[in-house]
Protein backbone atom coordinates (compact mmCIF):
# COMPACT_ATOMS: atom_id res chain seq x y z
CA UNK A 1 123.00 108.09 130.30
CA UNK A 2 120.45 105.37 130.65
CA UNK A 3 117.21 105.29 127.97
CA UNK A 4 114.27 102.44 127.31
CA UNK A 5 116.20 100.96 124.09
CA UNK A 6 119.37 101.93 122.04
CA UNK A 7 118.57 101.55 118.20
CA UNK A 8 121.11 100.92 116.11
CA UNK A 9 119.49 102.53 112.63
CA UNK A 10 117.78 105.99 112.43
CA UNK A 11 116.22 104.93 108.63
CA UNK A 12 113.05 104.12 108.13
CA UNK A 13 112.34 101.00 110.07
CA UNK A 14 114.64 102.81 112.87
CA UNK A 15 113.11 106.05 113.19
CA UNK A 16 109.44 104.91 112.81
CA UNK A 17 110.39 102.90 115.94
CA UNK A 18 111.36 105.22 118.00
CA UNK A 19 108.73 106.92 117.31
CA UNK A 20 106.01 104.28 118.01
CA UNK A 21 107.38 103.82 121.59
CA UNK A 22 107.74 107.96 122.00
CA UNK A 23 104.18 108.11 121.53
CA UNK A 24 103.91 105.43 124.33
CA UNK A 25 105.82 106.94 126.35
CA UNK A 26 109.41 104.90 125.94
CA UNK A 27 112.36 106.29 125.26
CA UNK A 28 114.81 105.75 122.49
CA UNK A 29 118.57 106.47 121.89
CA UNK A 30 118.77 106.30 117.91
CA UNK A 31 122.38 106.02 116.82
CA UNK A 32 123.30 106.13 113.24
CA UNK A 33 126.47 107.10 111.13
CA UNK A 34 124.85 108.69 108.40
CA UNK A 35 125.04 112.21 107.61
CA UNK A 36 121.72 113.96 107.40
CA UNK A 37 122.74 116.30 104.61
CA UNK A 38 123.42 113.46 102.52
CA UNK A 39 120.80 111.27 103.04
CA UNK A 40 118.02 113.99 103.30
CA UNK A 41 119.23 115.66 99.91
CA UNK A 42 117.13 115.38 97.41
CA UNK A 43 119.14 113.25 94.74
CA UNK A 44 120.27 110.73 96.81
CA UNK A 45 117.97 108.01 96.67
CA UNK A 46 115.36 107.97 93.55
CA UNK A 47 113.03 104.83 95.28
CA UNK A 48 109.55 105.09 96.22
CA UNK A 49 108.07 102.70 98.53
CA UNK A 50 104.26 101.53 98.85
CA UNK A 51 102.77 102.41 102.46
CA UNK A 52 99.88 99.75 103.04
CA UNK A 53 96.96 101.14 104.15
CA UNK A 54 97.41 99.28 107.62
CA UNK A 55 101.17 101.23 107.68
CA UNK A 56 99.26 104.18 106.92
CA UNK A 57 96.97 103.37 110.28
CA UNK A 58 99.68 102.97 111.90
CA UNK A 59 101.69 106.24 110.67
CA UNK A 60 98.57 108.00 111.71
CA UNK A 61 98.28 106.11 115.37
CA UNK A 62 101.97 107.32 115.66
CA UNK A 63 101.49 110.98 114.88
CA UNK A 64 102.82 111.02 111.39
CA UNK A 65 100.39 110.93 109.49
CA UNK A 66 99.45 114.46 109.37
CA UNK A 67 102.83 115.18 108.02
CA UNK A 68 102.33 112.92 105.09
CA UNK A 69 99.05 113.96 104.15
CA UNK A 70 98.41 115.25 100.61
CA UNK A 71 102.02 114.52 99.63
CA UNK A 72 101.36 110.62 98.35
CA UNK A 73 99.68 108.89 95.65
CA UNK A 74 96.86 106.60 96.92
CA UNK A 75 97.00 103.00 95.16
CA UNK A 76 93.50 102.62 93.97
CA UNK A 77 94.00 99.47 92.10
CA UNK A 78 96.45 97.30 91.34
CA UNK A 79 96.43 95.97 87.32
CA UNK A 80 99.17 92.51 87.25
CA UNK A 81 99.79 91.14 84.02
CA UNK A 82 101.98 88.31 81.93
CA UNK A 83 103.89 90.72 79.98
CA UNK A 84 101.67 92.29 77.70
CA UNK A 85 99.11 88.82 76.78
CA UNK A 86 95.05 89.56 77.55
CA UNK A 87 93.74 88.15 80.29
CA UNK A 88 95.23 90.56 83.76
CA UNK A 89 94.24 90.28 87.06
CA UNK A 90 92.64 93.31 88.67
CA UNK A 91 92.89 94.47 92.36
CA UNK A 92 90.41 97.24 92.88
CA UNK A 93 88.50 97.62 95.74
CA UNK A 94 85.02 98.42 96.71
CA UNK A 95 84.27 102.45 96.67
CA UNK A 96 83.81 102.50 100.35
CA UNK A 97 87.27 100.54 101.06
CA UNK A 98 89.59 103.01 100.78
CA UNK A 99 92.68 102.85 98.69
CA UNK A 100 95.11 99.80 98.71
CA UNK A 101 98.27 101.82 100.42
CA UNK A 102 99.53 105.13 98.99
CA UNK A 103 102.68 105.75 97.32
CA UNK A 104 105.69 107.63 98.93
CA UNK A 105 108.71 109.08 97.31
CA UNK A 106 111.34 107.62 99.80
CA UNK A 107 113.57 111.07 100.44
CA UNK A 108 110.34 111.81 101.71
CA UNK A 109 109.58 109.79 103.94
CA UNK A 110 112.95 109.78 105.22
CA UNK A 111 112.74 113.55 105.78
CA UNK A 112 109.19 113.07 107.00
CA UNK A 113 110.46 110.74 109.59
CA UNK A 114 113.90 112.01 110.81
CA UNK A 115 111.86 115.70 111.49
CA UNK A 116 109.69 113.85 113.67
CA UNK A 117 112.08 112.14 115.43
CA UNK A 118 114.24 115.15 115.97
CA UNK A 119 110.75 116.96 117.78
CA UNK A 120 110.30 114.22 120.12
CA UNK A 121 110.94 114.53 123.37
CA UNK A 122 111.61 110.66 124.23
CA UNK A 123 113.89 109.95 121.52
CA UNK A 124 118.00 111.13 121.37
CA UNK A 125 118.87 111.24 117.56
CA UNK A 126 122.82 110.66 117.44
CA UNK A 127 123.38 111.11 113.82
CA UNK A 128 126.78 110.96 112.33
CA UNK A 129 127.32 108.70 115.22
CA UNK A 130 129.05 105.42 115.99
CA UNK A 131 128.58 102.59 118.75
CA UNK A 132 132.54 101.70 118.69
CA UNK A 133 131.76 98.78 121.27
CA UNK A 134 128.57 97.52 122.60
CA UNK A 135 128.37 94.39 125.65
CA UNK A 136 125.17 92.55 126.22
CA UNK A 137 124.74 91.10 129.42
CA UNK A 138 122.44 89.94 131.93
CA UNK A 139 122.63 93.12 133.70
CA UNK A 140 121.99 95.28 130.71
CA UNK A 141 123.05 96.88 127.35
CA UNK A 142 126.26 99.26 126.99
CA UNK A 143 126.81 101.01 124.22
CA UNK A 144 130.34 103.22 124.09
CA UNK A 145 129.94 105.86 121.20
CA UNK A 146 132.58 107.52 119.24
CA UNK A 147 131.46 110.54 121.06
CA UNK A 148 133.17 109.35 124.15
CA UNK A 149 129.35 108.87 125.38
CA UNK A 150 127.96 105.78 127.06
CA UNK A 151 124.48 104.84 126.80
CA UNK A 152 122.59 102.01 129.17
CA UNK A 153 119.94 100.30 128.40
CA UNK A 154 117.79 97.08 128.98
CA UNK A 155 117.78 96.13 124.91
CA UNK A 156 119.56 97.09 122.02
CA UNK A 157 117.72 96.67 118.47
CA UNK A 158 119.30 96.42 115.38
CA UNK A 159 117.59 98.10 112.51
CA UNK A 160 121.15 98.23 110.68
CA UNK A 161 119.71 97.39 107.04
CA UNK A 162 120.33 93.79 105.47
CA UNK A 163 124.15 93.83 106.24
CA UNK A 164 123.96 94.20 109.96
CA UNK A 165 127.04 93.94 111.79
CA UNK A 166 125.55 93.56 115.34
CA UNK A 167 123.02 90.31 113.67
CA UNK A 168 126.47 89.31 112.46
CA UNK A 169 127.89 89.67 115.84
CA UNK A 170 125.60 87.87 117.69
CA UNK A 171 126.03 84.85 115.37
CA UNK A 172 122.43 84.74 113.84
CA UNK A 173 122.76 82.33 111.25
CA UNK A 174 120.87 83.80 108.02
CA UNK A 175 119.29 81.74 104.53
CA UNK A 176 120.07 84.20 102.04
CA UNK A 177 120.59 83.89 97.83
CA UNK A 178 120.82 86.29 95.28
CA UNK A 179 118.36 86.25 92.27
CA UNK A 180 121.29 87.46 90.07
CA UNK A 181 118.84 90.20 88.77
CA UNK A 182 119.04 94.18 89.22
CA UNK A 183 116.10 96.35 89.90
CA UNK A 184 116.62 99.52 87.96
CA UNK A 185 114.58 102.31 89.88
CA UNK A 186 113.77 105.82 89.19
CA UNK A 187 110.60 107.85 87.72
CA UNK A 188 109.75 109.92 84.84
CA UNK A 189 106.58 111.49 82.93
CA UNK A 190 103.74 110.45 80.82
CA UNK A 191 101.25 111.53 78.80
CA UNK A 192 98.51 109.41 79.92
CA UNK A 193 96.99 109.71 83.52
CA UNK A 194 97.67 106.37 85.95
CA UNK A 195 94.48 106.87 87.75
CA UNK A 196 96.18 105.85 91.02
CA UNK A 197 96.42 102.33 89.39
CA UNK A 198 100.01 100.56 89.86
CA UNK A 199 101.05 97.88 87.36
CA UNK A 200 102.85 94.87 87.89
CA UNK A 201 104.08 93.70 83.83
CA UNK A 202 105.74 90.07 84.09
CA UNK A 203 108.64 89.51 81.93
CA UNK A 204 110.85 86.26 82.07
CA UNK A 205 113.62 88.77 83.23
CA UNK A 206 111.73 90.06 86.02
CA UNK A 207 108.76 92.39 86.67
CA UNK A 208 108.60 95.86 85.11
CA UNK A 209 106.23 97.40 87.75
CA UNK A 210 104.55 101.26 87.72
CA UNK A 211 103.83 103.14 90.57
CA UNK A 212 102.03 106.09 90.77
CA UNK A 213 103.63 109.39 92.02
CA UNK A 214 101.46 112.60 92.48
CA UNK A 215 101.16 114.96 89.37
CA UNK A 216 103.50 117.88 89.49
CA UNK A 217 103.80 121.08 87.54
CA UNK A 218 104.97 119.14 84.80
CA UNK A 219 102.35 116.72 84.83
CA UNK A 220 101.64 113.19 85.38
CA UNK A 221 103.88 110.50 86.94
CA UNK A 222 105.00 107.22 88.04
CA UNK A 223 107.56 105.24 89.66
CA UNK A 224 109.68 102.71 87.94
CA UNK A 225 111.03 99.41 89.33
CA UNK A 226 112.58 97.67 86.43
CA UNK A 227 113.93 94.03 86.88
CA UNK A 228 116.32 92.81 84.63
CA UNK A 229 119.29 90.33 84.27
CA UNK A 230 122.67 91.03 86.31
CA UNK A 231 124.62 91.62 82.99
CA UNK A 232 122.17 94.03 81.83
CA UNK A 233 122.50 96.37 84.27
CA UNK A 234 125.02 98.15 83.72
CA UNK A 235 124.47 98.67 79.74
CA UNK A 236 120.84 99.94 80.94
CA UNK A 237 122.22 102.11 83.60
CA UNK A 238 124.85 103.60 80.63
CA UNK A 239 121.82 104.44 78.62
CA UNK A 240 120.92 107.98 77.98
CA UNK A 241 117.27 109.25 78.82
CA UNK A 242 115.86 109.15 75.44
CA UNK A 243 116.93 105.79 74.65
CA UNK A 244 116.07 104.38 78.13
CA UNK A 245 112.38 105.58 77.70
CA UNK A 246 112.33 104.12 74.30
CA UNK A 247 112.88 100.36 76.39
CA UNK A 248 110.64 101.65 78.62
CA UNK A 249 107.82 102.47 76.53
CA UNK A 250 107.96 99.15 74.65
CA UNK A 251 107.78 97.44 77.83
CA UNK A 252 104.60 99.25 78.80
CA UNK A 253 103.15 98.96 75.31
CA UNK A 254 102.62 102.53 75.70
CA UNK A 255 99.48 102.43 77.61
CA UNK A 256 100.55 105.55 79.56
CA UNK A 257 101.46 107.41 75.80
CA UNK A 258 104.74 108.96 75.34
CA UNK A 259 107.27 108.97 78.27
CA UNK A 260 109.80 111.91 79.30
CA UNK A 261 111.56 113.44 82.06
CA UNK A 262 113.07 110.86 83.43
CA UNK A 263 114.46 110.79 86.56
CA UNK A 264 118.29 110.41 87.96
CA UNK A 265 118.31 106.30 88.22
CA UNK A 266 119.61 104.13 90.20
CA UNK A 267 120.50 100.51 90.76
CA UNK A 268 120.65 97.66 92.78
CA UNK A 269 121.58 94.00 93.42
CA UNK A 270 118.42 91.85 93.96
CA UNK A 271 118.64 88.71 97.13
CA UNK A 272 116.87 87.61 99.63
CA UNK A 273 118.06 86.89 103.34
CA UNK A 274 115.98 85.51 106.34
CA UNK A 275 117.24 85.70 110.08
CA UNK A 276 117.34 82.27 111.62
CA UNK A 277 115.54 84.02 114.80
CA UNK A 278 115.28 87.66 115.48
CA UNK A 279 116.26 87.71 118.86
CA UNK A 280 119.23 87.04 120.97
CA UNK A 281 119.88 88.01 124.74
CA UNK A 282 118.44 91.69 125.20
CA UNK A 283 118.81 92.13 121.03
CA UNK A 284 116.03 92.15 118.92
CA UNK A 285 115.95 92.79 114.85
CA UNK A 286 114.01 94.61 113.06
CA UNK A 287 113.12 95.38 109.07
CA UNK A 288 115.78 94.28 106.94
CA UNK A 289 118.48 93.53 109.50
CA UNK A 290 115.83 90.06 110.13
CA UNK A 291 114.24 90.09 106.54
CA UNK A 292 114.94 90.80 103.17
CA UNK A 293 112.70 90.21 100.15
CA UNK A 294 112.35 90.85 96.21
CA UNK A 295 110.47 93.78 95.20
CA UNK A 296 107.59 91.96 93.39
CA UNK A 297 104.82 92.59 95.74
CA UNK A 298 106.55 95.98 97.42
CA UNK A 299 106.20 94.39 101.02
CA UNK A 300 109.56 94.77 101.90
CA UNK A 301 108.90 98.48 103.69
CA UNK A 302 105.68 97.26 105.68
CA UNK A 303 107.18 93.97 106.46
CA UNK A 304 109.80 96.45 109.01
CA UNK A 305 106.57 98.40 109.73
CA UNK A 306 104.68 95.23 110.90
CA UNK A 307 107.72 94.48 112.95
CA UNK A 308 107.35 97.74 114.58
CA UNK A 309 104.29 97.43 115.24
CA UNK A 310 104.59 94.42 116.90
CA UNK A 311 107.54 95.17 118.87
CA UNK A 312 106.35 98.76 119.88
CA UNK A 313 103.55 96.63 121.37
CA UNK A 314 105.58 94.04 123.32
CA UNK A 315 107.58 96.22 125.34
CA UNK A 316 105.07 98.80 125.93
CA UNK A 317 102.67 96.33 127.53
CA UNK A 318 106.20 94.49 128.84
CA UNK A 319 106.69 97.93 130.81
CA UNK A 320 103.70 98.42 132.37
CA UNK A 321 103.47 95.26 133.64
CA UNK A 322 106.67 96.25 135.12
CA UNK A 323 108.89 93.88 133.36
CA UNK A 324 112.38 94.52 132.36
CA UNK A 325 112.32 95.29 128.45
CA UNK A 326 115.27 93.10 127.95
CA UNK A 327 113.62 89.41 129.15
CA UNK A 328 113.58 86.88 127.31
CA UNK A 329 110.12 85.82 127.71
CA UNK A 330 109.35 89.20 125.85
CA UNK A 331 111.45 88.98 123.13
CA UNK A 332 109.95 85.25 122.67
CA UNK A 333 106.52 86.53 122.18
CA UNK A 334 108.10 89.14 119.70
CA UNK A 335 109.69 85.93 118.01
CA UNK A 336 106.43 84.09 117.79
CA UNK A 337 104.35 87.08 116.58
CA UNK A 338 106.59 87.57 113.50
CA UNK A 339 108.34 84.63 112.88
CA UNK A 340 105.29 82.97 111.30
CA UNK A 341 104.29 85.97 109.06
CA UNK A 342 107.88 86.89 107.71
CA UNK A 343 108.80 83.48 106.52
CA UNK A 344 105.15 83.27 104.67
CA UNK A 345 105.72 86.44 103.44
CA UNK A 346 108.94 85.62 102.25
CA UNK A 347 108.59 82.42 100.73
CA UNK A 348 105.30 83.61 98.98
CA UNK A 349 107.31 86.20 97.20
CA UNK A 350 110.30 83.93 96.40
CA UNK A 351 107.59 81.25 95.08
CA UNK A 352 106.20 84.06 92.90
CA UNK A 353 109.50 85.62 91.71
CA UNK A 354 110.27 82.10 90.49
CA UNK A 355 107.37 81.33 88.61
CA UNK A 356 106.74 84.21 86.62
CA UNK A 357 110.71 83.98 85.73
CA UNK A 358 109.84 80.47 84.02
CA UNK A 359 110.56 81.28 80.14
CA UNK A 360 108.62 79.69 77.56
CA UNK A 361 104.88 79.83 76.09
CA UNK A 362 103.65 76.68 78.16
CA UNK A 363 104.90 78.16 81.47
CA UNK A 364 102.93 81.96 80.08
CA UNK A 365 100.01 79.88 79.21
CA UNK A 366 99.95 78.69 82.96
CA UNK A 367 100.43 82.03 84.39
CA UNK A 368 97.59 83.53 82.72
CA UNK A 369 95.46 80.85 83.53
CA UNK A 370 96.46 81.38 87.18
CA UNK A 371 96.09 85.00 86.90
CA UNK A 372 92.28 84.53 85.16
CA UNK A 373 91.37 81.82 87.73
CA UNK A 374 92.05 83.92 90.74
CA UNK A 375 90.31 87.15 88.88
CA UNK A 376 87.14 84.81 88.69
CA UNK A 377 87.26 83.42 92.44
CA UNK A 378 86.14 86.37 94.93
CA UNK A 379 87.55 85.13 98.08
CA UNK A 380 91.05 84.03 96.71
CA UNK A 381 91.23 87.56 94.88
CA UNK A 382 89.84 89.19 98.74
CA UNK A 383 92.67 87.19 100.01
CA UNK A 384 95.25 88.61 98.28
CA UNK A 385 94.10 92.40 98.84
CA UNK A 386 93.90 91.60 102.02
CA UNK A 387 97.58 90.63 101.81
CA UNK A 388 98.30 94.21 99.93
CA UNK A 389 96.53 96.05 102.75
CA UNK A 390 98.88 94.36 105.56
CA UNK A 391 95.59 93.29 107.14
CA UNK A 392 96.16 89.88 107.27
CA UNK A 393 96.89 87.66 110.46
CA UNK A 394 97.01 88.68 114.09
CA UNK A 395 96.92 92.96 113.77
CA UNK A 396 99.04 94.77 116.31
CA UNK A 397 97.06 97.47 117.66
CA UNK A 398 99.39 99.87 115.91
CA UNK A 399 98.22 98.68 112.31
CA UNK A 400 94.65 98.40 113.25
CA UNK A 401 95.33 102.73 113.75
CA UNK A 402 94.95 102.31 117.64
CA UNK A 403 96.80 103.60 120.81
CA UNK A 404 99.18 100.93 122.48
C-alpha cells in the first residue's frame, strides 16, 4: 500500500503527527510495537507533562483540543526558588494573558491522542506492529512489516523515543551524557490548594519541582518530579508512602500542609542526547529520537511538538507545490527551522541544570542574586515567559493555533 509518510512511533510526538498532517489532508502509516492495553492502562506511566500554551494552540488547530478540555490544570504562575532561601523569582502573567501551558497527566494524553488517531480517516494505526526491514532510496521508502505487509512511501520519520534504532541506522552521530541523577516522578495529595502555581525548588542534587494536577474527589493535587543522585534512587524508590512524603514535605517546607495519597512512582535515568542533524535521505526525526533534555524547565514534550509543527508545515506546503515529500531541499528547510532552536533550547537547560547543581553558600548566594535580578528586570523576566509559552522565535502556523 502506498501512504504520504510511514512513522515509526505512535507516542506522543508520533501520533500528534499524524494527526497534524490528517487535518491537512496527508496521510500517515503509524507503526508501533506497543500494545495498547498496556500502554493505555492506567498504572503504567505515573508522568505528567506541561502543554505550553502555544502546544495547546496547536492541539486545538489540530482538532484535539476539544478532547482535552476541562481535564488539565492550567499553569497560572510559575514560583522558582534556591531551595527554600527568600528571595524567588515569580512567573505570573498579566490577567488577560492566559495561563502559561496547562498540565496533563500523560496516560492521558496518550489515550487522548491514540483515540484520535484511531478516528482519522488519513492515518493507518499498526499497533503491536513491527517494520522488520525498511530501504531508503532515491525512488522511495519501503517498509516490510511483521504482518507480511509492505508499505511505500516518499519519507519515513522516526519518532522512535531517545534510543532510536532507525537514527542509529542511518549513522546520525549523536552528543549525548548522562547527568548521573534520577528523576523520581509520581503525584500525591495536599492539604493546601496550588492555585495553578507550579514550583521549581533548587537543591544541589537537582530540582524538586510541583506541578499542579486538577482536584479530584479526594481533593487537591500535584505532580512530583524529584531529582536526586544516581545512588539514591533506588533507597528512595524502596521507601514506603509515609516515609517518602515525610522527604517530601521537608523538601517543600510544607507550604502545601500535610501530604498523602501518594501515587504508584516511578523512576528514571536522567541524560541528554542531541542529533548531529535530523535528517538523512527521505528520513526525518522527530521529538526525542533528535533531542533529549533534563526535566528542569519541562520543555522536553513541546520541544517534539514544535518539531511537529514545523514539519507538519514543510511537507504540507512541500505537497501542494507539488513536490515530492521526500526531497532534500525540504527536509533542509526542516533542518534549518529547528536546528537553531533545539540546540538553544538544549544548551540553555544543560547551562541551567549545571549551575543550580553548584554546592556551596557562595555559588547559592549567586543564584539568588540571579534569580532577584531577573525578578526586577521586566523584559528579561518577559523573555523567559515567553520561552515557557513556546512563543519564542519563528512560530509555525500550527503553534500560532492556525490552519496549515
Amino acid at each position: 500500500m502506498d501512504t504520504d509518510v510511514i512513522i515509526l512511533g505512535g507516542g506522543l510526538v508520533g501520533a500528534t503527527l499524524a494527526l497534524a498532517l490528517d487535518a491537512s489532508g496527508l496521510t500517515a502509516t503509524v507503526i508501533d510495537p506497543a500494545d495498547p492495553e498496556v500502554t493505555l492502562a492506567p498504572g503504567f506511566d505515573g508522568r505528567a507533562s506541561a502543554v505550553a500554551s502555544a502546544s495547546g494552540r496547536m492541539l486545538e488547530a489540530i482538532g484535539v483540543g476539544a478532547r482535552l478540555e476541562g481535564k488539565g490544570c492550567p499553569i497560572r504562575a510559575i514560583r522558582v526558588s534556591d531551595g527554600l532561601e527568600p528571595g524567588a523569582l515569580d512567573f505570573e502573567p498579566d490577567a488577560g494573558d492566559g495561563a502559561l501551558g496547562v498540565m496533563y497527566e500523560n496516560r492521558l494524553l496518550r489515550r487522548t491522542l491514540h483515540e484520535a488517531a484511531a478516528a482519522a480517516p488519513g492515518i493507518d494505526l499498526r499497533m503491536t506492529t513491527r517494520a522488520v526491514a525498511v530501504d531508503r532510496g532515491a525512488a522511495g521508502v519501503t517498509a516490510t512489516l511483521d504482518s507480511g505487509d509492505v508499505v511505500r512511501a516518499p519519507l519515513l520519520i522516526a519518532a522512535e523515543g531517545r534510543h532510536s534504532p532507525t537514527r542509529e541506522a542511518a549513522g546520525i552521530a549523536v552528543a549525548r551524557w548522562s547527568y548521573d541523577h534520577a528523576a523520581i516522578v509520581g503525584a500525591f495529595h495536599h492539604e493546601h490548594p496550588h492555585e495553578e502555581t507550579a514550583f521549581e525548588i533548587f537543591y544541589p542534587a537537582g530540582p524538586f519541582a510541583l506541578l499542579p494536577l486538577p482536584d479530584d474527589a479526594a481533593g487537591h493535587r500535584s505532580a512530583i518530579v524529584w531529582t536526586v543522585d544516581a545512588r539514591d534512587a533506588a533507597g528512595m524508590m524502596k521507601l514506603g508512602d509515609r516515609g517518602f512524603l515525610a522527604e517530601a514535605e521537608k523538601r517543600m517546607g510544607g507550604f502545601l500542609g500535610a501530604l498523602s495519597g501518594a501515587s504508584p512512582r516511578a523512576s528514571y535515568p536522567l541524560g541528554f542526547h542531541h542529533a548531529a542533524r535530523i535528517v538523512d535521505e527521505r528520513l526525518a526525526l522527530v521529538g526525542d529520537a533528535a533531542h533529549g533534555i533534563h526535566p528542569i524547565a519541562g520543555q522536553g514534550l513541546n520541544l517534539g511538538f514544535r518539531d511537529v509543527a514545523t514539519l507538519a508545515e514543510v511537507l504540507v506546503e512541500g505537497k501542494r507545490t507539488g513536490l515530492d515529500l521526500g526531497d532534500a531541499a525540504l527536509l533542509a528547510r526542516y533542518q534549518r527551522w529547528r536546528g537553531l532552536d533545539t540546540f538553544m533550547v538544549a544548551a540553555a537547560t544543560d547551562t541551567l541544570t549545571r549551575l543550580f547543581g553548584v554546592r556551596g553558600r557562595t555559588a547559592s548566594a549567586v543564584r539568588r542574586f540571579g534569580i532577584s535580578a531577573v525578578n526586577a528586570i521586566p523584559p528579561l523576566k518577559n523573555r523567559f515567559m515567553a520561552e515557557a509559552r513556546g512563543e519564542s522565535g519563528d512560530l509555525p502556523r500550527l503553534l500560532q493555533g492556525l490552519a496549515i
